[in-house]
N, C-alpha and C. Protein backbone atom coordinates (compact mmCIF):
# COMPACT_ATOMS: atom_id res chain seq x y z
N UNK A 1 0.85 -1.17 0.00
CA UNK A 1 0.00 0.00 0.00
C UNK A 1 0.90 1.24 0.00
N UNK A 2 0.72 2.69 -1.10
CA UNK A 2 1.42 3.18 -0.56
C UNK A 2 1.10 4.24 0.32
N UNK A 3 2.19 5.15 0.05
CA UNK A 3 1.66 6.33 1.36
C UNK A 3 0.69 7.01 1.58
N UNK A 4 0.03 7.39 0.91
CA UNK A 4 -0.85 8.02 0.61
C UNK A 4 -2.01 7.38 1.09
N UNK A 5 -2.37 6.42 0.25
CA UNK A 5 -3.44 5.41 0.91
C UNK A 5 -3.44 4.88 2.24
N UNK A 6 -1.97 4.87 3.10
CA UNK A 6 -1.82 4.43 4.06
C UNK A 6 -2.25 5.45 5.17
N UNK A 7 -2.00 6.93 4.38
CA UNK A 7 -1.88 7.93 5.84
C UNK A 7 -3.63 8.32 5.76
N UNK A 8 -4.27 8.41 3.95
CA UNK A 8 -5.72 8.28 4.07
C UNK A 8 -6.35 7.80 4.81
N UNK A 9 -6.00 6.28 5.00
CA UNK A 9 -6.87 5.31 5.70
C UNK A 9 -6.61 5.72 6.88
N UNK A 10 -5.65 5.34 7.51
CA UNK A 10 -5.27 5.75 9.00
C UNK A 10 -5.95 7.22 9.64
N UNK A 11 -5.97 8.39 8.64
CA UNK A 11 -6.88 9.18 9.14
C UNK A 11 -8.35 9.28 8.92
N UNK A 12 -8.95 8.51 8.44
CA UNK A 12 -10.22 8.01 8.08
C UNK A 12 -10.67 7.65 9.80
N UNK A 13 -9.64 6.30 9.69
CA UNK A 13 -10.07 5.53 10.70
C UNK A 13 -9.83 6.57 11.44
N UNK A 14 -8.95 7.29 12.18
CA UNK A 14 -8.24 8.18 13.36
C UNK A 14 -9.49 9.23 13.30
N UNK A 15 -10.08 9.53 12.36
CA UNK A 15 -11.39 10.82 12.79
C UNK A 15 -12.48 9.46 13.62
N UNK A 16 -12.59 8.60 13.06
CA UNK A 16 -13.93 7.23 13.99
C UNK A 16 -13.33 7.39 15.55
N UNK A 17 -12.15 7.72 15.63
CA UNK A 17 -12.03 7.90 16.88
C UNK A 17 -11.01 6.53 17.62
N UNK A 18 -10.04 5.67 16.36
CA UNK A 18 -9.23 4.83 17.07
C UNK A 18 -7.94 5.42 17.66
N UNK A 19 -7.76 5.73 18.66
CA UNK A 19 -6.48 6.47 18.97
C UNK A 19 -5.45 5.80 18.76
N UNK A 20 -5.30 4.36 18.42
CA UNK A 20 -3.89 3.59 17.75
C UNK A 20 -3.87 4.23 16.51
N UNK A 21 -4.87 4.23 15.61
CA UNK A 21 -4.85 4.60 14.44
C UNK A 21 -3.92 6.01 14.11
N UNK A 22 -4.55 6.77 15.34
CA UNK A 22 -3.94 8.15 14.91
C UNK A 22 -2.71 8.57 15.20
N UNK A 23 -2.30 7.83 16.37
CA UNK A 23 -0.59 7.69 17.09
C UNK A 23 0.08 7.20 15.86
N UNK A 24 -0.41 5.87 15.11
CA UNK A 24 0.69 5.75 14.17
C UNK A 24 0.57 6.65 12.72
N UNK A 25 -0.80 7.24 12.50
CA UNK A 25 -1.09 8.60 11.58
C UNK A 25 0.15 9.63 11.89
N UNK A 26 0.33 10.18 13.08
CA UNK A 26 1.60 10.96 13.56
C UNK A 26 2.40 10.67 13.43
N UNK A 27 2.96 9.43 13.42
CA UNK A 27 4.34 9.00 13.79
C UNK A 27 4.65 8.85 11.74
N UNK A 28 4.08 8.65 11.20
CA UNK A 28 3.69 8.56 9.64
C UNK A 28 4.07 9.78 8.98
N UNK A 29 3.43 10.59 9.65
CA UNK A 29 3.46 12.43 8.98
C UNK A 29 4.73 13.01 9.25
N UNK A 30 5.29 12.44 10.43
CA UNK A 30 6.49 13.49 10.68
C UNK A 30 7.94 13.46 9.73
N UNK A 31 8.03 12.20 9.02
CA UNK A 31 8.84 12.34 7.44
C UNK A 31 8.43 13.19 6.55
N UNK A 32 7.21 13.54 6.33
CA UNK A 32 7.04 14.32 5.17
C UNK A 32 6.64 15.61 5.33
N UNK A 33 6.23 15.78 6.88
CA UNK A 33 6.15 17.07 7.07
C UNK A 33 7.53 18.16 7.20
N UNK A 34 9.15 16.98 7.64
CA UNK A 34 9.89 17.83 7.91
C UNK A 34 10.66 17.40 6.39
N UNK A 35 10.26 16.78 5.55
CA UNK A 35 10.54 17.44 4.15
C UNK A 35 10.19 18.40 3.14
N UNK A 36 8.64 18.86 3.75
CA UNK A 36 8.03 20.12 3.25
C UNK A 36 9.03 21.12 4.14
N UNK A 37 9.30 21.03 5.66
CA UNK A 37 10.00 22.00 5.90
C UNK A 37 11.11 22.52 5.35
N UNK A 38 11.93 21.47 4.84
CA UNK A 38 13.09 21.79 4.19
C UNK A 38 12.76 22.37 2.97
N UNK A 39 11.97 21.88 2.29
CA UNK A 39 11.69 22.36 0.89
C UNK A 39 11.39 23.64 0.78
N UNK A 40 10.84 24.30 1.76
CA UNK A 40 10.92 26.15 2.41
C UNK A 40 12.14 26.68 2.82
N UNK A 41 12.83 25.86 3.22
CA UNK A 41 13.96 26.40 3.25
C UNK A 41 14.16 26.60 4.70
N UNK A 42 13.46 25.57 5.64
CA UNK A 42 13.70 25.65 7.29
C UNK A 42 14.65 24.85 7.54
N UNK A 43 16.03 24.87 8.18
CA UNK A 43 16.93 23.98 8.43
C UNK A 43 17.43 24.22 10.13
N UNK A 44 18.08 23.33 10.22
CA UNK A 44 18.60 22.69 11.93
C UNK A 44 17.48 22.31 12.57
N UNK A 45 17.46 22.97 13.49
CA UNK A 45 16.26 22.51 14.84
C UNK A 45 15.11 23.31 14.43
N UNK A 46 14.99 24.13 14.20
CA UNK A 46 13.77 24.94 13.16
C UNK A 46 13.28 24.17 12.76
N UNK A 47 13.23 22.84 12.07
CA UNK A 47 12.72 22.05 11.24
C UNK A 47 11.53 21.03 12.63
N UNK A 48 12.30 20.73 13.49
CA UNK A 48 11.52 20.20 14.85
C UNK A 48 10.27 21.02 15.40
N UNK A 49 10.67 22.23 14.86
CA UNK A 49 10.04 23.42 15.42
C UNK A 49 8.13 23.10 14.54
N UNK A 50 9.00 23.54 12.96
CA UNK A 50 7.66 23.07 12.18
C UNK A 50 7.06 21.71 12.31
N UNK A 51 7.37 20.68 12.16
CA UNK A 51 7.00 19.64 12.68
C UNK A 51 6.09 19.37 13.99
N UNK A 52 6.34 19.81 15.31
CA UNK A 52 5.24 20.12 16.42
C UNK A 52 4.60 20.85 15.87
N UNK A 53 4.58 22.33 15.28
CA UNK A 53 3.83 22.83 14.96
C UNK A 53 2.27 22.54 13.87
N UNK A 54 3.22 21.60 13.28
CA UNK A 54 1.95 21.11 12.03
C UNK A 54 1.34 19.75 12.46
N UNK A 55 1.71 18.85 13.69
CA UNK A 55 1.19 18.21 14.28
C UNK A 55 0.44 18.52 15.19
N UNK A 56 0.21 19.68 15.82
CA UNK A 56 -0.90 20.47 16.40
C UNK A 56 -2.10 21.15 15.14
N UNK A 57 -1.27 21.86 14.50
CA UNK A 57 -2.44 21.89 13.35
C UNK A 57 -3.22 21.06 12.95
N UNK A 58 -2.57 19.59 12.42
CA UNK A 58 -3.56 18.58 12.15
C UNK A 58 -4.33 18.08 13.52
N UNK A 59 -3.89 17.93 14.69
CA UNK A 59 -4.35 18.05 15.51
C UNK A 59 -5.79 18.64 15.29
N UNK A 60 -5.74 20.09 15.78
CA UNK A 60 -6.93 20.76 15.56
C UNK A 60 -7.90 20.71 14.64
N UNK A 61 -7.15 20.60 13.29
CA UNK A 61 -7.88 20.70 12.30
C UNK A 61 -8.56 19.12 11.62
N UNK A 62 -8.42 18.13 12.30
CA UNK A 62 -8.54 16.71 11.88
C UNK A 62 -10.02 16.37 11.66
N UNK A 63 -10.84 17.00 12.20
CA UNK A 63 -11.99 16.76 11.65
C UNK A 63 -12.26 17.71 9.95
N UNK A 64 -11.70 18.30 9.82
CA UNK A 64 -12.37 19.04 8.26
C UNK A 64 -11.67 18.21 7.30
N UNK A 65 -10.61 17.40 7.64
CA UNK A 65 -10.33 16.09 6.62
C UNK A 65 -11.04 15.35 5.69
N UNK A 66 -11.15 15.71 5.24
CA UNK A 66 -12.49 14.94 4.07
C UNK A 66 -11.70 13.71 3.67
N UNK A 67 -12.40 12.67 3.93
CA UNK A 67 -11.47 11.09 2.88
C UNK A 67 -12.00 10.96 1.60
N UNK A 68 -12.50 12.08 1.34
CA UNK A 68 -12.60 11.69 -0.34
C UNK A 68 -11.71 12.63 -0.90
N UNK A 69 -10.64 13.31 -0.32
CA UNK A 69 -9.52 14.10 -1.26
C UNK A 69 -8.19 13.05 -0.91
N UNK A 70 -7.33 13.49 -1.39
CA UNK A 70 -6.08 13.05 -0.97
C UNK A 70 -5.39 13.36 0.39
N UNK A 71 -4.61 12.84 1.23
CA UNK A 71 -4.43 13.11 2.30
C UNK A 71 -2.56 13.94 2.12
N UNK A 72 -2.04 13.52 1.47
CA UNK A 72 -0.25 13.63 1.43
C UNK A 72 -0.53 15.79 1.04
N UNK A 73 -1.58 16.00 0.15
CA UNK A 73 -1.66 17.63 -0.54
C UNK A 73 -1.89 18.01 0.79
N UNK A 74 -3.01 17.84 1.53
CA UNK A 74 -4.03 18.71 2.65
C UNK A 74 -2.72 18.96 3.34
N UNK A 75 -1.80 17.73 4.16
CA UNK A 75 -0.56 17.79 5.49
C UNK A 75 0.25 18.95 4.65
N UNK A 76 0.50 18.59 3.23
CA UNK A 76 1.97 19.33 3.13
C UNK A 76 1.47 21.00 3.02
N UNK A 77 0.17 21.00 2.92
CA UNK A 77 -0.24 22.65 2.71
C UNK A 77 -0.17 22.74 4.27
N UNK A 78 -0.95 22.31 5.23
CA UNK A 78 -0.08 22.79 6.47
C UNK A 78 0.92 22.64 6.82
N UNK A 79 2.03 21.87 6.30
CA UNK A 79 3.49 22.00 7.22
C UNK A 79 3.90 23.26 5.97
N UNK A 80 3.35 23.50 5.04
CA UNK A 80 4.43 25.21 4.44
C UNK A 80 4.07 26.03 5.37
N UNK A 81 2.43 26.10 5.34
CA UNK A 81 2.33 26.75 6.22
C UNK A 81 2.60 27.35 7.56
N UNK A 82 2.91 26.20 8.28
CA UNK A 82 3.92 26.21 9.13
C UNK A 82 5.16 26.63 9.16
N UNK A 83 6.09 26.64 8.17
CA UNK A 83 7.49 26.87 7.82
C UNK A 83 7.43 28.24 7.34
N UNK A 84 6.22 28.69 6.92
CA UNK A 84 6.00 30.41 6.39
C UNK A 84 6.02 30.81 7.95
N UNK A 85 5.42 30.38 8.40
CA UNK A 85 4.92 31.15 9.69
C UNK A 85 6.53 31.34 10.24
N UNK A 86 6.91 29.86 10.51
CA UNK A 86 8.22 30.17 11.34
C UNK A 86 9.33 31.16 10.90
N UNK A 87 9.81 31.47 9.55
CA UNK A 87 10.42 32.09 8.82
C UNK A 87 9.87 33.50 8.70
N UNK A 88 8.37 34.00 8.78
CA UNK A 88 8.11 35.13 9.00
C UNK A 88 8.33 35.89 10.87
N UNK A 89 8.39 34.54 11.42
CA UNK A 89 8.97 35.04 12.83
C UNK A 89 9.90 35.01 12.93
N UNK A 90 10.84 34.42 12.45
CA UNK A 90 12.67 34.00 12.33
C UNK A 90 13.09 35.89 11.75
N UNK A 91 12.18 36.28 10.63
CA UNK A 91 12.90 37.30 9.95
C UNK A 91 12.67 38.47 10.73
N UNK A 92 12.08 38.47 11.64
CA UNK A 92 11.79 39.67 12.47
C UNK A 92 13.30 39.71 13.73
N UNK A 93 13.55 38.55 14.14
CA UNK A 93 14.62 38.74 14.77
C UNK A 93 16.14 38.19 14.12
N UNK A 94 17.12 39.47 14.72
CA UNK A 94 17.98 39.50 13.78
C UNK A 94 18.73 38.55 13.49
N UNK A 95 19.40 38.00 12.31
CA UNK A 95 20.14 36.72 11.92
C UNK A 95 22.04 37.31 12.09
N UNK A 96 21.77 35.76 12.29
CA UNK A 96 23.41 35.56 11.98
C UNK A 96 24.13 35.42 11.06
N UNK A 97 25.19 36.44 10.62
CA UNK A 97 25.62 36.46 8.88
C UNK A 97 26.26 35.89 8.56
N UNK A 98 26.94 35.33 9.06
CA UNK A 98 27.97 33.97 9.37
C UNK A 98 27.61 32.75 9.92
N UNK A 99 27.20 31.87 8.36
CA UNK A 99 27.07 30.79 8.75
C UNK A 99 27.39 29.34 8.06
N UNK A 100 28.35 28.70 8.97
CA UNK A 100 29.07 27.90 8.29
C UNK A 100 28.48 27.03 7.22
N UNK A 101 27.38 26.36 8.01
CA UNK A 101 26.71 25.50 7.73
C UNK A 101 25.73 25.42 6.65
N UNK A 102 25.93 27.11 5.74
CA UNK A 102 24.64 26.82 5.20
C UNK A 102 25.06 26.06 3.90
N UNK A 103 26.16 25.91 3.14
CA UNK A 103 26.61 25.22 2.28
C UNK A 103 25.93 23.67 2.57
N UNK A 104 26.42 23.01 3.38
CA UNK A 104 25.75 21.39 3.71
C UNK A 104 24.35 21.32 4.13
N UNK A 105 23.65 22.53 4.63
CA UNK A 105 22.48 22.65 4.95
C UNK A 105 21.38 23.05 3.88
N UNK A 106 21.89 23.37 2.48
CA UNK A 106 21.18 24.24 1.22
C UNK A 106 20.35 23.22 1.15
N UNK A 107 19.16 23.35 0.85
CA UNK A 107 18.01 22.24 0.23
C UNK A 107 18.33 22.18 -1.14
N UNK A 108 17.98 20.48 -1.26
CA UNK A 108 17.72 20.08 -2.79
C UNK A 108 16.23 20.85 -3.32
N UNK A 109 16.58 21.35 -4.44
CA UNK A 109 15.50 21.87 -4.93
C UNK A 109 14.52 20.86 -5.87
N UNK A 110 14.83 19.49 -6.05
CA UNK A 110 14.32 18.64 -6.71
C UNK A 110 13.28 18.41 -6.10
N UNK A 111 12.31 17.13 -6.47
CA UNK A 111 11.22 16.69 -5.81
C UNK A 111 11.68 16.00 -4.27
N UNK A 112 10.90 16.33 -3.43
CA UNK A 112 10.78 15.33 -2.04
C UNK A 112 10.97 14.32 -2.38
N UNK A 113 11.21 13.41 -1.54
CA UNK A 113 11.28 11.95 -1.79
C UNK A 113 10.11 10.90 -1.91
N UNK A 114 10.05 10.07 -3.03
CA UNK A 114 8.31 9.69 -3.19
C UNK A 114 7.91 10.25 -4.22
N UNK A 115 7.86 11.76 -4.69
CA UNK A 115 7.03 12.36 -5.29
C UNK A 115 7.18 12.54 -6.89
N UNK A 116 8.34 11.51 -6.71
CA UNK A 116 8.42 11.65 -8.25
C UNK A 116 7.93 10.00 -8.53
N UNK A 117 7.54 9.41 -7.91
CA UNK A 117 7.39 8.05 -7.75
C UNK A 117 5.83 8.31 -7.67
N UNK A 118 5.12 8.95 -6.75
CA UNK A 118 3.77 9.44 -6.49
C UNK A 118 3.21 9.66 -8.42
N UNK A 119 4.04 10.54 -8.56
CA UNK A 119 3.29 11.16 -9.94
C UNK A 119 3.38 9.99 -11.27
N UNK A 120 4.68 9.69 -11.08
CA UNK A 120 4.53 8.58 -12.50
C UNK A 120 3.30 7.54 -11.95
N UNK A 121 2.98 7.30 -10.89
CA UNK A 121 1.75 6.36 -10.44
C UNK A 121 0.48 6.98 -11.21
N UNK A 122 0.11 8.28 -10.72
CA UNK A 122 -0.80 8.61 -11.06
C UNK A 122 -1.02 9.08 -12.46
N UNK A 123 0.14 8.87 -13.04
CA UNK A 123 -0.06 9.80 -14.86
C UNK A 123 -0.19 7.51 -15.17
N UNK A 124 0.44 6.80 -14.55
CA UNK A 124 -0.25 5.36 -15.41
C UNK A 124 -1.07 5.35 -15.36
N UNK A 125 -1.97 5.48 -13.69
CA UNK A 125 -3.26 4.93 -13.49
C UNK A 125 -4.27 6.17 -14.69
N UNK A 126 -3.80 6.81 -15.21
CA UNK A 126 -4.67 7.81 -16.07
C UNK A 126 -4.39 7.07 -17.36
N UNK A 127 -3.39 7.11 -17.59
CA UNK A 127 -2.49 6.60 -19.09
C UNK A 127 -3.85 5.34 -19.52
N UNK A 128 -3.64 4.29 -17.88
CA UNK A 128 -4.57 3.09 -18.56
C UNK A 128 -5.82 3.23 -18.25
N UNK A 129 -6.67 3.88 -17.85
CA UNK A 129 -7.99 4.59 -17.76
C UNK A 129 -8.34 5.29 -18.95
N UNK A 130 -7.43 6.13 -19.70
CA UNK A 130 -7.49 6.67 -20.81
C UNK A 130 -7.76 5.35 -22.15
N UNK A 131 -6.85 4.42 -22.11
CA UNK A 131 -6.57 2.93 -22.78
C UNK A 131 -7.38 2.71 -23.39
N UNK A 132 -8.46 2.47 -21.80
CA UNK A 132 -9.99 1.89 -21.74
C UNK A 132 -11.12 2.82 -22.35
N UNK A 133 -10.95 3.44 -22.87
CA UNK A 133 -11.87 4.22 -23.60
C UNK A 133 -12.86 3.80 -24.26
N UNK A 134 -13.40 3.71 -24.91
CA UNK A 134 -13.38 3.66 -26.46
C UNK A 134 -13.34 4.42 -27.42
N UNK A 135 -13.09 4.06 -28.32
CA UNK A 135 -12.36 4.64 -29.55
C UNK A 135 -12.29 6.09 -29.29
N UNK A 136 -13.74 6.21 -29.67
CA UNK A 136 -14.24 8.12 -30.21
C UNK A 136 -13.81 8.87 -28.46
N UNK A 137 -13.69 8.04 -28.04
CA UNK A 137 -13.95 8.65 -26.20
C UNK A 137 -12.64 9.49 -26.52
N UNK A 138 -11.63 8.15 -26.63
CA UNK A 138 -10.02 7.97 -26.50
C UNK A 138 -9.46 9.15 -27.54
N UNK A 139 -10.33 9.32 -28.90
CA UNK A 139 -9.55 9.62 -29.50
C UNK A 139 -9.72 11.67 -29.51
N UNK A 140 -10.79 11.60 -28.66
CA UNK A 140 -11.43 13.45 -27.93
C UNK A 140 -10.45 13.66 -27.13
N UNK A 141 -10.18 12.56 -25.87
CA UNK A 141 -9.49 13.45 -24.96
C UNK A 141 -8.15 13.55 -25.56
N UNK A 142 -7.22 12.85 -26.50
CA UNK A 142 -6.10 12.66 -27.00
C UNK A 142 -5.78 14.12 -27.85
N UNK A 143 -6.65 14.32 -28.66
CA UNK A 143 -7.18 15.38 -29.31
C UNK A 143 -7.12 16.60 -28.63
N UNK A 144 -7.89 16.57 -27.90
CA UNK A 144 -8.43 17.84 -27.11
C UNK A 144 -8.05 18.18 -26.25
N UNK A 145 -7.64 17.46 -25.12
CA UNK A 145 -6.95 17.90 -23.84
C UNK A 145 -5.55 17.62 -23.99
N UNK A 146 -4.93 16.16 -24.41
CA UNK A 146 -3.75 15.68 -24.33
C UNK A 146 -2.83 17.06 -24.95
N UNK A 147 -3.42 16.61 -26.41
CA UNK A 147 -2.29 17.55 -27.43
C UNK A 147 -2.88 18.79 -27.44
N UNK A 148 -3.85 19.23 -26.80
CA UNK A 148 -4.75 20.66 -27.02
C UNK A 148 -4.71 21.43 -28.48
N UNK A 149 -5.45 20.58 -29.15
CA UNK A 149 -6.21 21.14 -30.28
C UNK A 149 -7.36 21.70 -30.34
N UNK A 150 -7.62 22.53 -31.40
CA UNK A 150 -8.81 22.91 -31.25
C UNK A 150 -10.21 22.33 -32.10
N UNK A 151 -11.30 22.39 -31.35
CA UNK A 151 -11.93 21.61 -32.34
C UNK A 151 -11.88 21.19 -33.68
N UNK A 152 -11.63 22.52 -34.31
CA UNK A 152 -12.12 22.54 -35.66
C UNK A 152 -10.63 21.52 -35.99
N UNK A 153 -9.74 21.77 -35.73
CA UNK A 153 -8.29 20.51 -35.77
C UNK A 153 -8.60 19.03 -35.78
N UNK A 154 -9.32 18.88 -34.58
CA UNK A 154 -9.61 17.42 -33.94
C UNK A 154 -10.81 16.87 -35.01
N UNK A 155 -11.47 17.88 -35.77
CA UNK A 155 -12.38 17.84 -36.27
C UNK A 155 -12.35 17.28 -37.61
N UNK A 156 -11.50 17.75 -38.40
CA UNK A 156 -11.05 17.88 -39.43
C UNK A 156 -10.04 16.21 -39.28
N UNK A 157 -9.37 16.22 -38.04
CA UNK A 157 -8.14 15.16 -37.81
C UNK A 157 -8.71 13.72 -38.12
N UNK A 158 -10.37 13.60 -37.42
CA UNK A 158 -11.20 12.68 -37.02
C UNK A 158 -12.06 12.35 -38.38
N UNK A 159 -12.75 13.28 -38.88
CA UNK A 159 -13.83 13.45 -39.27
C UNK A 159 -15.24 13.50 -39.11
N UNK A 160 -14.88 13.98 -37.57
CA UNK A 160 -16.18 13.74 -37.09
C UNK A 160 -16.62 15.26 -36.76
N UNK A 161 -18.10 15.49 -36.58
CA UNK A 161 -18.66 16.73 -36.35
C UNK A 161 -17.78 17.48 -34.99
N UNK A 162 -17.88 18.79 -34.70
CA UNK A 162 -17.70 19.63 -33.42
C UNK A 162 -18.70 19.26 -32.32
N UNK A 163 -19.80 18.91 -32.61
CA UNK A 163 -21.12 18.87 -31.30
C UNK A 163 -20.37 17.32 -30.95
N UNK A 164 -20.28 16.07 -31.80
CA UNK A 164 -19.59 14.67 -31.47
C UNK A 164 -18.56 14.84 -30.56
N UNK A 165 -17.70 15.56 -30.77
CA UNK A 165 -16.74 15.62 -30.59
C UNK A 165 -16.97 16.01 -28.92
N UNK A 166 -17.49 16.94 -28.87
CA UNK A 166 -18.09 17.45 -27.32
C UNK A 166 -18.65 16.69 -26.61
N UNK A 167 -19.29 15.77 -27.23
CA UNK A 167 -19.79 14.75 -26.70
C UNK A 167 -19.00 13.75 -26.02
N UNK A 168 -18.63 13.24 -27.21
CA UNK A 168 -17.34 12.06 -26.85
C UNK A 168 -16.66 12.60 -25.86
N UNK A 169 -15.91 13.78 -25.29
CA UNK A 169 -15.43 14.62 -24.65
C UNK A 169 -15.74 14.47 -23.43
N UNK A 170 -17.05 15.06 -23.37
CA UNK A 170 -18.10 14.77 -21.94
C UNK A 170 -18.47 13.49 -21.40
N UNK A 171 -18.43 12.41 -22.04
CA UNK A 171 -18.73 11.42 -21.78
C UNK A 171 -17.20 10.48 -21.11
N UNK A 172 -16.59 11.09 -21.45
CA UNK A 172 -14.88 10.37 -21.65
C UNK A 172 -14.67 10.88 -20.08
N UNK A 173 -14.60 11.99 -20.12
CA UNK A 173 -14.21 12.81 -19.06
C UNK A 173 -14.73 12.66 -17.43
N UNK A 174 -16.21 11.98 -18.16
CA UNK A 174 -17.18 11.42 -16.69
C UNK A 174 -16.86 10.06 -16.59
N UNK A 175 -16.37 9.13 -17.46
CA UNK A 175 -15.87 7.55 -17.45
C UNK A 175 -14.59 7.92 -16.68
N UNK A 176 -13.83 8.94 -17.20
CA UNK A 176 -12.50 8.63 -16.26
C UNK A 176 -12.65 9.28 -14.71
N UNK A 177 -13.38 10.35 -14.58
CA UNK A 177 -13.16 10.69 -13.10
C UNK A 177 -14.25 9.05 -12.27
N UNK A 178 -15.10 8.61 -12.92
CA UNK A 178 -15.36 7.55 -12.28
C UNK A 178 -14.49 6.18 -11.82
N UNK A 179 -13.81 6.08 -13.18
CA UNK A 179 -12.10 5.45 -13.09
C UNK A 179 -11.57 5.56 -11.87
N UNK A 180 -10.67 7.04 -12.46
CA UNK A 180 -10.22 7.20 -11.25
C UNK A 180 -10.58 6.91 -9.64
N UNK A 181 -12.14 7.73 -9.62
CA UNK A 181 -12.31 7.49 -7.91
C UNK A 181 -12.36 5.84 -7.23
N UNK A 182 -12.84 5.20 -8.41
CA UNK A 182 -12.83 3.74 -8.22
C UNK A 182 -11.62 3.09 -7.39
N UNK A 183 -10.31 3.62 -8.69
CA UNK A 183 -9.00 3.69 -7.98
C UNK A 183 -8.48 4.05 -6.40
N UNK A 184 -9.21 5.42 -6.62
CA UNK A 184 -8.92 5.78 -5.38
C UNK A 184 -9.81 5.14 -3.84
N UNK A 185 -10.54 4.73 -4.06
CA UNK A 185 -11.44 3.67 -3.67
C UNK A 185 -10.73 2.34 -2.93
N UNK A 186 -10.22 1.80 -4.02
CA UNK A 186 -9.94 0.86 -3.65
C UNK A 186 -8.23 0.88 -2.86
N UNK A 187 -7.81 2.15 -2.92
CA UNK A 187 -6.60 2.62 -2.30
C UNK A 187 -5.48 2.42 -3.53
N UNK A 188 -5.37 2.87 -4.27
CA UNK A 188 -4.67 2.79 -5.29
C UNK A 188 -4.13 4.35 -5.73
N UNK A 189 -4.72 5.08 -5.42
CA UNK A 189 -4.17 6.75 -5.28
C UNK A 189 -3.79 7.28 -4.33
């Protein structure tokens, strides 16, 4: 299972009110919350700092969790948040201009860890949802959204009318978000 689905479920269950559930929900979050910290640019013990901090946030805020969104977006928008906050209080008192450490301490500006792993997941599970089309479905959204053409393009490309085309479109578009949630359903997002 991966993370995502894992920290979903666990806070699913953790709002029903299992307090095992939610101890290991915490103990879960605090990797990726103090990699959003870094990714702001919070380093040393500052980073401990955001971390309590955004574990009180979710804290508080654990009931407006909805389990029908994703759980990994909602945490990491509160731990920036958190790391804004701390850094807008950090800049008020004065810094030290000399500092050795910030060379070994610079953040990678690449993806977090996971998240490049997260996304190629979710561009397959689309890729083969898309697959499953059929034809005219497959060949609108390919058309239209993929390569962003414009009708009269896709139109001309196909041979099929502009109103079809909208159609096929609309219909494609409601097969895959059903896809998808299915996916996500069954813990696969």
């Amino acid at each position: 299972m991966d993370l995502e689905a894992r920290l979903s479920s666990a806070m699913t269950v953790a709002q029903g009110g299992d307090a095992t559930a939610y101890r290991a929900l915490l103990r879960a979050c605090v990797p990726v919350i103090a990699a959003a910290a870094r990714a702001q640019g919070v380093r040393g013990d500052a980073v401990d700092d955001v971390v309590q901090e955004t574990l009180l946030t979710v804290h508080r805020a654990r009931a407006t969790y909805d389990p029908d969104r994703p759980f990994l977006p909602w945490l990491r928008a509160i731990a920036q948040r958190r790391a804004i906050d701390l850094m807008r209080r950090a800049g008020r008192r004065p810094q030290e201009v000399h500092d050795p450490l910030a060379y070994e301490a610079e953040i990678d500006a690449g993806p977090g860890p996971g998240e490049g792993m997260e996304r190629r997941q979710r561009e397959a599970r689309l890729a083969r949802a898309v697959a499953a089309l059929p034809e005219g479905q497959r060949q609108a959204v390919e058309l239209l959204s993929l390569r962003e053409q414009s009708l009269e393009e896709a139109a001309a490309a196909t041979g099929r009318s502009k109103g079809a085309l909208k159609v096929n479109l609309h219909r494609a578009l409601k097969a895959l978000r059903a896809a998808l949630r299915g996916d996500r359903e069954e813990g696969h997002v």
